[in-house]
Each structure stands twice: as structure tokens, then as C-alpha cells.
N, C-alpha and C. Protein backbone atom coordinates (compact mmCIF):
# COMPACT_ATOMS: atom_id res chain seq x y z
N UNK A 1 1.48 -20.36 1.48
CA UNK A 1 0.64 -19.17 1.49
C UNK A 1 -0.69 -19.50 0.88
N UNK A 2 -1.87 -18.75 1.09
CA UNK A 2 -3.25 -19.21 0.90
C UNK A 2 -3.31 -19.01 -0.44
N UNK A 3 -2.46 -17.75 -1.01
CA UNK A 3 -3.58 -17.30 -1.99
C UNK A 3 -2.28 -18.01 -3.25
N UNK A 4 -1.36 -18.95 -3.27
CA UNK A 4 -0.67 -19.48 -4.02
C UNK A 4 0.17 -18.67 -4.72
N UNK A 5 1.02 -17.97 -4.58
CA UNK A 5 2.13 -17.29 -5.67
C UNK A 5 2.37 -18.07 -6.91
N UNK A 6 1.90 -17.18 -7.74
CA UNK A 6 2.43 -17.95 -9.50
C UNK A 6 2.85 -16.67 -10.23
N UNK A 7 3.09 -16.87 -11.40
CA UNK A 7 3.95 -16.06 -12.48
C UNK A 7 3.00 -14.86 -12.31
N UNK A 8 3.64 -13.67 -13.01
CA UNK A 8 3.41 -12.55 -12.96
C UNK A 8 1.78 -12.23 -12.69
N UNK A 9 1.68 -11.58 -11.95
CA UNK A 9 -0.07 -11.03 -11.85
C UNK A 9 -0.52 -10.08 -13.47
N UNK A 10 0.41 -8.76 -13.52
CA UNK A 10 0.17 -7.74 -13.67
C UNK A 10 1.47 -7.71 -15.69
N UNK A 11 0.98 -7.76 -16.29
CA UNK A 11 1.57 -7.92 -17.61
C UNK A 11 1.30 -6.78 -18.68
N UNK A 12 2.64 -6.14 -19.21
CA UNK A 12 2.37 -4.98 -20.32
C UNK A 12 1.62 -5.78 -21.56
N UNK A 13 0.37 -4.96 -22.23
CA UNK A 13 -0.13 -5.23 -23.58
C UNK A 13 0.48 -4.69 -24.75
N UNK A 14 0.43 -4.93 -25.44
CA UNK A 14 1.45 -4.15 -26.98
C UNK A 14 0.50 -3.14 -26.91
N UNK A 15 -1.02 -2.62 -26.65
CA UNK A 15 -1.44 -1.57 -26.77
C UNK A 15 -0.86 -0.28 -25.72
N UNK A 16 -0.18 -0.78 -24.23
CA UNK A 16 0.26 0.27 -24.00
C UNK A 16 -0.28 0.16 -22.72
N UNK A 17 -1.59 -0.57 -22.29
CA UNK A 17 -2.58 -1.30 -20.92
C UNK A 17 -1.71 -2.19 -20.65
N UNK A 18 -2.04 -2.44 -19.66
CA UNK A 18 -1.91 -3.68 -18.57
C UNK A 18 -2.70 -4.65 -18.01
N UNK A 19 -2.30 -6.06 -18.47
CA UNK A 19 -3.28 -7.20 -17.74
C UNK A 19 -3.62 -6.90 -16.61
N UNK A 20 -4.58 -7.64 -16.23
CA UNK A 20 -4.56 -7.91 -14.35
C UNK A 20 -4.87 -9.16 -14.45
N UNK A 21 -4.47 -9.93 -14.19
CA UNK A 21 -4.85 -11.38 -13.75
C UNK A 21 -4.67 -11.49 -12.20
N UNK A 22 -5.63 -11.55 -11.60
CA UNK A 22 -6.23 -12.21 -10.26
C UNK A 22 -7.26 -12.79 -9.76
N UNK A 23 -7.12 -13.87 -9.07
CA UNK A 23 -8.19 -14.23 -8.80
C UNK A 23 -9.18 -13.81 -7.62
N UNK A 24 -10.56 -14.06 -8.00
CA UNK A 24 -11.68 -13.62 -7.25
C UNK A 24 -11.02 -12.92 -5.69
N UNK A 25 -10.33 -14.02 -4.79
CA UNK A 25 -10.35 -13.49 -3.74
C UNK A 25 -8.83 -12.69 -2.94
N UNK A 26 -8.56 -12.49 -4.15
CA UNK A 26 -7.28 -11.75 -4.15
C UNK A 26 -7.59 -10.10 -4.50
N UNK A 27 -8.55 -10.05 -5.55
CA UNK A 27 -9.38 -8.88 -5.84
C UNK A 27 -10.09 -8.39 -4.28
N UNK A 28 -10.90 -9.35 -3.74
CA UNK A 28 -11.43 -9.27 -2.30
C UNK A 28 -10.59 -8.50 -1.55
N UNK A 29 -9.45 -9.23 -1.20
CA UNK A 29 -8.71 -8.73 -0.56
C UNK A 29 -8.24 -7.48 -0.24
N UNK A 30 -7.71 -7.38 -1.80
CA UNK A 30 -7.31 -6.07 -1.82
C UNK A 30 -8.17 -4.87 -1.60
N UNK A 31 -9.48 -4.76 -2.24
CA UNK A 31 -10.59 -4.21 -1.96
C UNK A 31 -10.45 -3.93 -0.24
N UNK A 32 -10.85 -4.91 0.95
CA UNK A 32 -11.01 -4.86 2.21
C UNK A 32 -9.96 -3.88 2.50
N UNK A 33 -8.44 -4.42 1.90
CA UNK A 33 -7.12 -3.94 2.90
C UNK A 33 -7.56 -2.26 2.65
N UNK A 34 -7.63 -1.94 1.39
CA UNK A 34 -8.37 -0.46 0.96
C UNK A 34 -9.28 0.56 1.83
N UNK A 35 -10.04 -0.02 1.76
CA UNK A 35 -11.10 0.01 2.62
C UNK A 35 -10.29 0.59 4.29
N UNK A 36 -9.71 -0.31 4.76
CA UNK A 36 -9.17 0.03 6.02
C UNK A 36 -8.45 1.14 6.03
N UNK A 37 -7.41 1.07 5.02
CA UNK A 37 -6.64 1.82 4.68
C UNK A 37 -6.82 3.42 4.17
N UNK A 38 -7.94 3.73 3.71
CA UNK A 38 -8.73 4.60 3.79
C UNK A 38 -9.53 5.12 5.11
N UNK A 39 -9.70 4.06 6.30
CA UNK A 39 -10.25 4.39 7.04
C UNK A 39 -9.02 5.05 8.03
N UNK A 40 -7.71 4.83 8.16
CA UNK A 40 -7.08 4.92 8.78
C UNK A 40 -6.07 6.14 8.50
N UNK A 41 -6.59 6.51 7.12
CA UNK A 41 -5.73 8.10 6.71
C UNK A 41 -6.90 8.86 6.94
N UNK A 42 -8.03 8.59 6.78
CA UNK A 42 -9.29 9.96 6.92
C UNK A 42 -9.59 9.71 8.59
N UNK A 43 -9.29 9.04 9.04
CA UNK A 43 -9.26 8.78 10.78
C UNK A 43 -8.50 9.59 11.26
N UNK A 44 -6.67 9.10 10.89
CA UNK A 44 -5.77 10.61 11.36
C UNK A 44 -5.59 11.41 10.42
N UNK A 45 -6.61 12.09 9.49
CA UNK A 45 -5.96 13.06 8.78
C UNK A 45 -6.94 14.33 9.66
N UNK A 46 -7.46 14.42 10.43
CA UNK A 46 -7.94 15.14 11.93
C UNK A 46 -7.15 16.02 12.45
N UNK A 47 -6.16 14.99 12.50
CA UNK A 47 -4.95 15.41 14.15
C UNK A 47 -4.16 15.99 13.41
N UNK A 48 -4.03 16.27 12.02
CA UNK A 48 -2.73 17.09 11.36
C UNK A 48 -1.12 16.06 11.72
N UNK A 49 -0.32 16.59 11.79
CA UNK A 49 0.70 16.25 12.06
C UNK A 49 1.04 15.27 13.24
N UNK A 50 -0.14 15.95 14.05
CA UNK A 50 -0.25 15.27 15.75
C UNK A 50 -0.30 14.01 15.86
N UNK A 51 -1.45 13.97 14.65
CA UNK A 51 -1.81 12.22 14.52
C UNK A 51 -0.74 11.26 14.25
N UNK A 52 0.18 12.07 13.73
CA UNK A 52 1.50 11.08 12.77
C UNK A 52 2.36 10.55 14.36
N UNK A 53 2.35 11.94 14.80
CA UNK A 53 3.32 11.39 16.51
C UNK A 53 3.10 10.30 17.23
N UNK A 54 1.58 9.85 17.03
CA UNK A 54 1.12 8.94 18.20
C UNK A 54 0.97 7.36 17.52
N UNK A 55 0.92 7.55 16.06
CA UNK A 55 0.46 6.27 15.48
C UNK A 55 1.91 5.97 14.73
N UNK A 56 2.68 4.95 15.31
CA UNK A 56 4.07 4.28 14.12
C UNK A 56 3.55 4.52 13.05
N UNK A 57 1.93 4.16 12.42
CA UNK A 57 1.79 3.85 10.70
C UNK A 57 1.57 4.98 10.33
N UNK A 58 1.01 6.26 10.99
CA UNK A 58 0.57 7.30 10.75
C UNK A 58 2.00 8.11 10.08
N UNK A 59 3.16 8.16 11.08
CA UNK A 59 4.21 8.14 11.65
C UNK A 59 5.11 7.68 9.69
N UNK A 60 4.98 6.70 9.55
CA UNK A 60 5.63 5.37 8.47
C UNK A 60 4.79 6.48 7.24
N UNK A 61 3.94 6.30 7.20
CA UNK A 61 3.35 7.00 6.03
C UNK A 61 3.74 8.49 5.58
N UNK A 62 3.28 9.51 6.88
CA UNK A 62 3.71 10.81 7.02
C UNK A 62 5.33 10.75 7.43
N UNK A 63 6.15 10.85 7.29
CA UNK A 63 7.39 10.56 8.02
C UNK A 63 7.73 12.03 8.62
N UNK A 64 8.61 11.74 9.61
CA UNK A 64 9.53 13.56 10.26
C UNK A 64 10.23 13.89 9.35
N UNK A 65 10.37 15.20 8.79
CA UNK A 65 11.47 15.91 7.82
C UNK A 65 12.35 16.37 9.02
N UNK A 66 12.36 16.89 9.59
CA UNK A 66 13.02 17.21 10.70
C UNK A 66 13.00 16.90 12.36
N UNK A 67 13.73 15.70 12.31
CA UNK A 67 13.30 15.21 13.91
C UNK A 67 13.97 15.92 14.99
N UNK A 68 14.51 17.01 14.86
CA UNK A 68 15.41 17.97 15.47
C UNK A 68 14.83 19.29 15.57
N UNK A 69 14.06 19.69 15.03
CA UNK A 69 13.09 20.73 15.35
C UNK A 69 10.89 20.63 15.16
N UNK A 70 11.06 20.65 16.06
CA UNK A 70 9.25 20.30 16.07
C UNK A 70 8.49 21.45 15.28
N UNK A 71 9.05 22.58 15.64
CA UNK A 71 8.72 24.02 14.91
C UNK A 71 9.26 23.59 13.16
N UNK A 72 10.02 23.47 12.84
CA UNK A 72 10.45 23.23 11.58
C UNK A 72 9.45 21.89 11.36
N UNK A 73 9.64 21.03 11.79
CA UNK A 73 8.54 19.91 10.79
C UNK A 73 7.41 20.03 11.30
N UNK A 74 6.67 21.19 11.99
CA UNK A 74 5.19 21.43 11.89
C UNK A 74 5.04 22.08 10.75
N UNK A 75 6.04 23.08 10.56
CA UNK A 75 5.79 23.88 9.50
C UNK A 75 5.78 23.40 7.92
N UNK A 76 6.57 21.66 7.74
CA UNK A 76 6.65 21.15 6.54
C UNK A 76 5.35 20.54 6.82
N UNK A 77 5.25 19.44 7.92
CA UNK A 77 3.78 18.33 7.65
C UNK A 77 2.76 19.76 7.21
N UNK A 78 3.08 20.80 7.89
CA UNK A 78 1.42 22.22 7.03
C UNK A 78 1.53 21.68 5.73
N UNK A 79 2.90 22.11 5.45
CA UNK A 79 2.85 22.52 3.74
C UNK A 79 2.41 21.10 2.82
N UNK A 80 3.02 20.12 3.74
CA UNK A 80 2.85 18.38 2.41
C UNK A 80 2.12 17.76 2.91
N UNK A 81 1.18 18.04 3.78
CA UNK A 81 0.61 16.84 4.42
C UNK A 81 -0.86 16.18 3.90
N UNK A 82 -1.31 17.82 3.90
CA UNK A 82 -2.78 17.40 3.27
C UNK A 82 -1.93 16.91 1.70
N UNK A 83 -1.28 17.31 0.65
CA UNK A 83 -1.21 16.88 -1.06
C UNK A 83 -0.59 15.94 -0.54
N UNK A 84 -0.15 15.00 0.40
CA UNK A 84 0.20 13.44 0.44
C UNK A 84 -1.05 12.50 0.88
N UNK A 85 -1.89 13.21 1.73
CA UNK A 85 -3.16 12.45 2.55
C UNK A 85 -4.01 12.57 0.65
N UNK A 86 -3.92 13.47 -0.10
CA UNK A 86 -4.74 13.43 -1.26
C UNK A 86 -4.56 12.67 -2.15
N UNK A 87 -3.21 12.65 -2.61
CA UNK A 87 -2.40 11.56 -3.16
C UNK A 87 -2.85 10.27 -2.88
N UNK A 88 -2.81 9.79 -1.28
CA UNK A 88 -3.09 8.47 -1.05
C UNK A 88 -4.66 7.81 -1.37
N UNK A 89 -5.08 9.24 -0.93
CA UNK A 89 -6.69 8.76 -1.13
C UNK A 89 -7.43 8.66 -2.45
N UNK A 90 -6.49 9.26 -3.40
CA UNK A 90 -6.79 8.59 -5.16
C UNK A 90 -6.58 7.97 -5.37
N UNK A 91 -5.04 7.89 -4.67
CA UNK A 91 -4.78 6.40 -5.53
C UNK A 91 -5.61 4.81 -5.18
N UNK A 92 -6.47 5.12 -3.97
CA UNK A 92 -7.07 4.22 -3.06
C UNK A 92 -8.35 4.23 -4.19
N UNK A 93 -8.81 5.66 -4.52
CA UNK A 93 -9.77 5.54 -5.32
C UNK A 93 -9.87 4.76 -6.55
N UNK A 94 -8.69 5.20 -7.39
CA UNK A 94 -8.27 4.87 -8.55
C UNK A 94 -8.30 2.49 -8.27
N UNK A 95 -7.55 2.16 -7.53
CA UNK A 95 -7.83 0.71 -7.31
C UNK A 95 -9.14 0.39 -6.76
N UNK A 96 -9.78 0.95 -5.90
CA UNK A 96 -10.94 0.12 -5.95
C UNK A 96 -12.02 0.36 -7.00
N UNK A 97 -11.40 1.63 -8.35
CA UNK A 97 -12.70 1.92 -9.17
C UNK A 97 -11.96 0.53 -10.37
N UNK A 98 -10.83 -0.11 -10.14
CA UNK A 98 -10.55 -0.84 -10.83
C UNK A 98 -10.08 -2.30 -10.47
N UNK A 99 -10.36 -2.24 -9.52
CA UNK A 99 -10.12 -3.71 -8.81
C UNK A 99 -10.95 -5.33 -9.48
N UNK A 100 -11.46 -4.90 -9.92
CA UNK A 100 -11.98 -6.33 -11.14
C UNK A 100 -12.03 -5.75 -12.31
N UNK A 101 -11.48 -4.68 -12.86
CA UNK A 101 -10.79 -4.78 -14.09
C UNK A 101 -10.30 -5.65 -14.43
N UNK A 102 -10.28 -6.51 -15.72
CA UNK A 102 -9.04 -7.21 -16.76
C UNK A 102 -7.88 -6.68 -16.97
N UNK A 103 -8.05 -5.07 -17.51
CA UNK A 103 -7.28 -4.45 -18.22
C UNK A 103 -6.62 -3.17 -17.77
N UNK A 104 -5.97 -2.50 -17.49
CA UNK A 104 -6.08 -1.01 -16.88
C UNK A 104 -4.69 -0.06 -17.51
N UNK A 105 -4.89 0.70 -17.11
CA UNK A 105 -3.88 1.83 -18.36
C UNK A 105 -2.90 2.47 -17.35
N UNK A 106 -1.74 2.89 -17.89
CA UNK A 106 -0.52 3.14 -17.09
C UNK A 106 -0.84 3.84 -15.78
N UNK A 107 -1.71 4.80 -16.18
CA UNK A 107 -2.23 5.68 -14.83
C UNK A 107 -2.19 4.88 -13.74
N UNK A 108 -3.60 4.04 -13.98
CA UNK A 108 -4.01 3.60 -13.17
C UNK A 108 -2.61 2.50 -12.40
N UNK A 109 -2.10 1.58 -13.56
CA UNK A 109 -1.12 1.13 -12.68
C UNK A 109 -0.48 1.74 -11.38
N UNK A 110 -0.05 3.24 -12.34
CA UNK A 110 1.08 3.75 -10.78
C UNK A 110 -0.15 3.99 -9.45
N UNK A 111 -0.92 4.08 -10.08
CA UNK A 111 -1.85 4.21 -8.35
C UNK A 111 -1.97 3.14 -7.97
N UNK A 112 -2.25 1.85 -8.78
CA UNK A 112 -2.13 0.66 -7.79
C UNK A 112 -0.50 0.77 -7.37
N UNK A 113 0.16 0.69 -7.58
CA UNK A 113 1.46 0.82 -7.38
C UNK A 113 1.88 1.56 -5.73
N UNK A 114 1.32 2.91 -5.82
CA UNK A 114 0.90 3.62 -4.68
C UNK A 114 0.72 3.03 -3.63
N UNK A 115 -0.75 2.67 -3.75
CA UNK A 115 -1.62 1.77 -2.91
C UNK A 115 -1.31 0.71 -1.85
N UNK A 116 -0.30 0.42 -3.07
CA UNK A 116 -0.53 -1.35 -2.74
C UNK A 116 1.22 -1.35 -1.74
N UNK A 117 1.70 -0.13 -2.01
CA UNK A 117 3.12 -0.14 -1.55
C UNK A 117 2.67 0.51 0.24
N UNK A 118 1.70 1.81 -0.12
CA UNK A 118 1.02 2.18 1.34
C UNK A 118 0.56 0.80 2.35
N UNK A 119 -0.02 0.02 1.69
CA UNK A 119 -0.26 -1.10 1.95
C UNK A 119 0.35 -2.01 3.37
N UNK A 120 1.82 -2.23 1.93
CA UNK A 120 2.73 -3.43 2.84
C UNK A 120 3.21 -2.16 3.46
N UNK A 121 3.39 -0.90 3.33
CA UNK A 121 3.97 -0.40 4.59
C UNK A 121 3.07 -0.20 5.76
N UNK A 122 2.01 0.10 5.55
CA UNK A 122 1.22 -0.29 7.24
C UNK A 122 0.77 -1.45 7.75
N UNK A 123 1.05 -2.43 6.86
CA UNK A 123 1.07 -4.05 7.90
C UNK A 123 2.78 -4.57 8.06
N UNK A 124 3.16 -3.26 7.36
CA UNK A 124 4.92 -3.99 7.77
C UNK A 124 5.12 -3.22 9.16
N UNK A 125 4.49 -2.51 9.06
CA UNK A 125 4.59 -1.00 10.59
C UNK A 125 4.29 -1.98 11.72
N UNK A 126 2.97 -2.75 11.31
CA UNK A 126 1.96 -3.34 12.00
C UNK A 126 2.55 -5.04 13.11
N UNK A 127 3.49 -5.30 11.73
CA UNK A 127 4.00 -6.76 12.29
C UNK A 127 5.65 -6.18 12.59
N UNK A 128 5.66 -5.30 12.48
CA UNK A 128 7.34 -4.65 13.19
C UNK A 128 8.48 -5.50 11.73
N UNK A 129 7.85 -5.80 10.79
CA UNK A 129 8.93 -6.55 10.43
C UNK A 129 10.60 -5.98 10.02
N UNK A 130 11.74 -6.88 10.12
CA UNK A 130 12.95 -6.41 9.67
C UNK A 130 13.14 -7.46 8.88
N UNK A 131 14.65 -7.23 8.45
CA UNK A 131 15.29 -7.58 7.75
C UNK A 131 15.42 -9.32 8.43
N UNK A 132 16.05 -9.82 9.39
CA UNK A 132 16.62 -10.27 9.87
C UNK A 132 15.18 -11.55 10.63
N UNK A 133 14.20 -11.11 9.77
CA UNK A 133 12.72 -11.56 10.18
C UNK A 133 13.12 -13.37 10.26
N UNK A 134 12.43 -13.83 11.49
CA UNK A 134 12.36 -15.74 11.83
C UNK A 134 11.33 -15.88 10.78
N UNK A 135 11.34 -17.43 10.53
CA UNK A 135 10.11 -18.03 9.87
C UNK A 135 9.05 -17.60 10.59
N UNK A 136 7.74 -17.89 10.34
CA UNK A 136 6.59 -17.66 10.86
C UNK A 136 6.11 -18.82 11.16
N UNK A 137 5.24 -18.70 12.03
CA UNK A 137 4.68 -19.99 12.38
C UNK A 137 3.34 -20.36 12.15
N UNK A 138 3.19 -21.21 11.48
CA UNK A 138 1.55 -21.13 11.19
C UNK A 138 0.18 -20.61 11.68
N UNK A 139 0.93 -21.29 13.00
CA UNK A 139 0.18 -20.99 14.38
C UNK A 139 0.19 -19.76 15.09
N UNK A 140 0.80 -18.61 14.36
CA UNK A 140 0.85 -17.79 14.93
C UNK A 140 -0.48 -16.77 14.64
N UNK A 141 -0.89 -15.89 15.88
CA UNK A 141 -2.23 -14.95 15.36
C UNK A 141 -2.51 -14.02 14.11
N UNK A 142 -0.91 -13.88 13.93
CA UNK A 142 -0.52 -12.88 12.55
C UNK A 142 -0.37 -13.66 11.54
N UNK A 143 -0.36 -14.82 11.26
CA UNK A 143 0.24 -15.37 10.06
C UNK A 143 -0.95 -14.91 9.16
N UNK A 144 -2.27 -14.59 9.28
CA UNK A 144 -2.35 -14.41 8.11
C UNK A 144 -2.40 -12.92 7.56
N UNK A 145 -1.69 -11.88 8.69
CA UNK A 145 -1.52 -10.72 8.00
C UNK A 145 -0.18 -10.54 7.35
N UNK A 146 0.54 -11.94 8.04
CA UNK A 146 2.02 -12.06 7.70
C UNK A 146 1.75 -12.45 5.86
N UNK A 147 0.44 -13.35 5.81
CA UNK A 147 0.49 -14.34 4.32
C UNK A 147 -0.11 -12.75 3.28
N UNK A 148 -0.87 -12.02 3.85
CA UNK A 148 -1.26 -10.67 3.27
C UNK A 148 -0.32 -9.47 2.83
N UNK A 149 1.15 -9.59 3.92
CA UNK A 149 2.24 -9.58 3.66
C UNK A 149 2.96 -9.06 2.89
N UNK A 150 3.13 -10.60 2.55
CA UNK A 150 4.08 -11.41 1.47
C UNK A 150 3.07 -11.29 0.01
N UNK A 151 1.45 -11.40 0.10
CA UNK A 151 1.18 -11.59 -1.08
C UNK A 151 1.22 -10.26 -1.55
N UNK A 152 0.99 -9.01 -0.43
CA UNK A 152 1.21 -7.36 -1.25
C UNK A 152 2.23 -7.28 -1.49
N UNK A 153 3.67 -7.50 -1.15
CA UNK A 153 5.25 -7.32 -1.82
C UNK A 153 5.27 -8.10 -3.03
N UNK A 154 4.91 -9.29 -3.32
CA UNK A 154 4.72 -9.81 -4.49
C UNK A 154 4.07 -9.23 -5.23
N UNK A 155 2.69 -8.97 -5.20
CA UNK A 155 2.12 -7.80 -6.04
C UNK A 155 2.73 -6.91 -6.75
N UNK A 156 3.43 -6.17 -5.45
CA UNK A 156 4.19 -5.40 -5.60
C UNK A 156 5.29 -4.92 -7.06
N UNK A 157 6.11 -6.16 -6.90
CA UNK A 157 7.10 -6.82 -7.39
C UNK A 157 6.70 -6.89 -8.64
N UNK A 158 5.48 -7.75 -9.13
CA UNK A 158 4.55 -7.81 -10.41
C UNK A 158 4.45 -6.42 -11.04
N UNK A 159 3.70 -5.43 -10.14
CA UNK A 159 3.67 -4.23 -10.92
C UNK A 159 4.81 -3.54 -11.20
N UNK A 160 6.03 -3.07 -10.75
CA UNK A 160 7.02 -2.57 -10.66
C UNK A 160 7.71 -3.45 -11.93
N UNK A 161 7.74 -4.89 -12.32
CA UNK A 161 8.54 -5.35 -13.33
C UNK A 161 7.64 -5.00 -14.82
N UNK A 162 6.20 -4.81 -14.14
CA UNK A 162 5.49 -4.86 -15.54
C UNK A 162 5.49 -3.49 -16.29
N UNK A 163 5.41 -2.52 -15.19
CA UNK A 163 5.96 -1.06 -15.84
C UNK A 163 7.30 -0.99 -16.34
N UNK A 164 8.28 -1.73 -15.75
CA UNK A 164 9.74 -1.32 -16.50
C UNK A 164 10.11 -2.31 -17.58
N UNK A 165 8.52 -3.22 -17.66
CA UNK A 165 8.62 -4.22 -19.32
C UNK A 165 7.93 -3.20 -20.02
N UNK A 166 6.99 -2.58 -19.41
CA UNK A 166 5.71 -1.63 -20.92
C UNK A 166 6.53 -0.75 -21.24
């Protein structure tokens, strides 16, 4: 993988903050994926519910409460849809107002946390992945959204152990 997996990114301080250790273009990264990712909830957050039908990620993000009545889960995506599209879009805020931070405070963790989980779920939507996933091939056109991946579940992984160390 490009961006090298090593020991924990994301580490509790005895004050109660959290490290960030990353490097330059891992910060980049994440920044861009943001960026899109923002573009792609204020893109379908338009179509209401509609939008969720036509797009898998839209779809992955917003999920059906009821796939058995269309009348019943129009009437839930009303009620949760916009305080989840709001949700996402702070927490989008909250990481890129801290994305070359050193240091950052529990808050902010769970929004990277958020984020970064919205993340691998719309490039996991994106590359269809399962369980049961082949190696990748270097050569393949996706490998490096496949290596973007793997490095957001790791992330991932980092923040999730470092909150249940703080």
C-alpha cells in the first residue's frame, strides 16, 4: 500500500485529547475524499429520499426503514433524513477544520470517526466489496481506491481503539 500502514495513527493523551499523527499526504487525502464526499450528500440531498433510490451510496448512507412500504419509508426518510444529511455534513466540517491538527479533543474524534466510516462506506458501495473479496491486482484501475480503502478502515480501526483506550 502507498501510504505504508504503521502503529497506531490516532493515540489517547493523559489530558483527555488525542494525538494525530499523519503524514502530509495522508492529511491530503483525507481532506480531497471530504471534499467529494460533501459534494455527493449536498448533490443528493435535492432529491429527498428519491435520490437515495437511484444512487447504491446514496441508498448505503440513507438506508430503507421499510422496504415493504414506500408510503411508510417516505414518511421516515421526511422525518431523519435532513438530521442525518446534517450530522454528516459536521462531521465533514468538524475534520477538515482539523485535518492538520496535532492534537484534537474527544468531540472532534467522534466526527472524524463519522466521517471517515461515511467514507469507507461509499468507496466500499463504490468497489462492491464483500466479504469473500480476491486479492487485488496492482494493475487494476481501482487499486488505488482499493489502497484508499484499506488505508480508511485502518484509520478507522486507530480511532475506534484510541477512544476505547482514552
Amino acid at each position: 500500500m502507498a501510504f505504508g500502514l504503521r502503529g497506531a495513527v490516532v493515540r489517547p493523551r493523559p489530558d483527555g485529547a488525542y494525538d494525530v499523527r499523519m503524514r502530509h499526504g495522508e492529511r491530503d487525502l483525507l481532506g480531497h475524499l471530504l471534499g467529494q464526499l460533501r459534494e455527493l450528500l449536498t448533490a443528493g440531498s435535492g432529491g429527498g429520499a428519491a435520490g437515495a433510490d437511484v444512487d447504491p451510496v446514496l441508498r448505503r448512507l440513507f438506508p430503507t426503514a421499510y422496504p415493504d412500504d414506500a408510503e411508510l419509508d417516505a414518511e421516515y426518510q421526511g422525518l431523519v433524513r435532513d438530521d442525518l444529511l446534517e450530522g454528516r455534513l459536521a462531521a465533514i466540517d468538524v475534520v477538515e477544520e482539523t485535518v492538520d491538527a496535532d492534537v484534537i479533543t474527544e468531540e472532534q474524534l467522534l466526527a472524524w470517526m463519522g466521517a471517515v466510516n461515511d467514507l469507507r462506506l461509499v468507496i466500499g458501495t463504490r468497489l462492491d466489496v464483500s466479504e469473500d473479496q480476491d486479492e487485488i491486482d496492482p494493475d487494476d484501475p481501482d487499486a488505488p481506491l482499493w489502497g484508499a480503502y484499506a488505508y480508511l478502515a485502518w484509520l478507522l480501526e486507530s480511532i475506534v481503539a484510541a477512544l476505547a483506550d482514552g
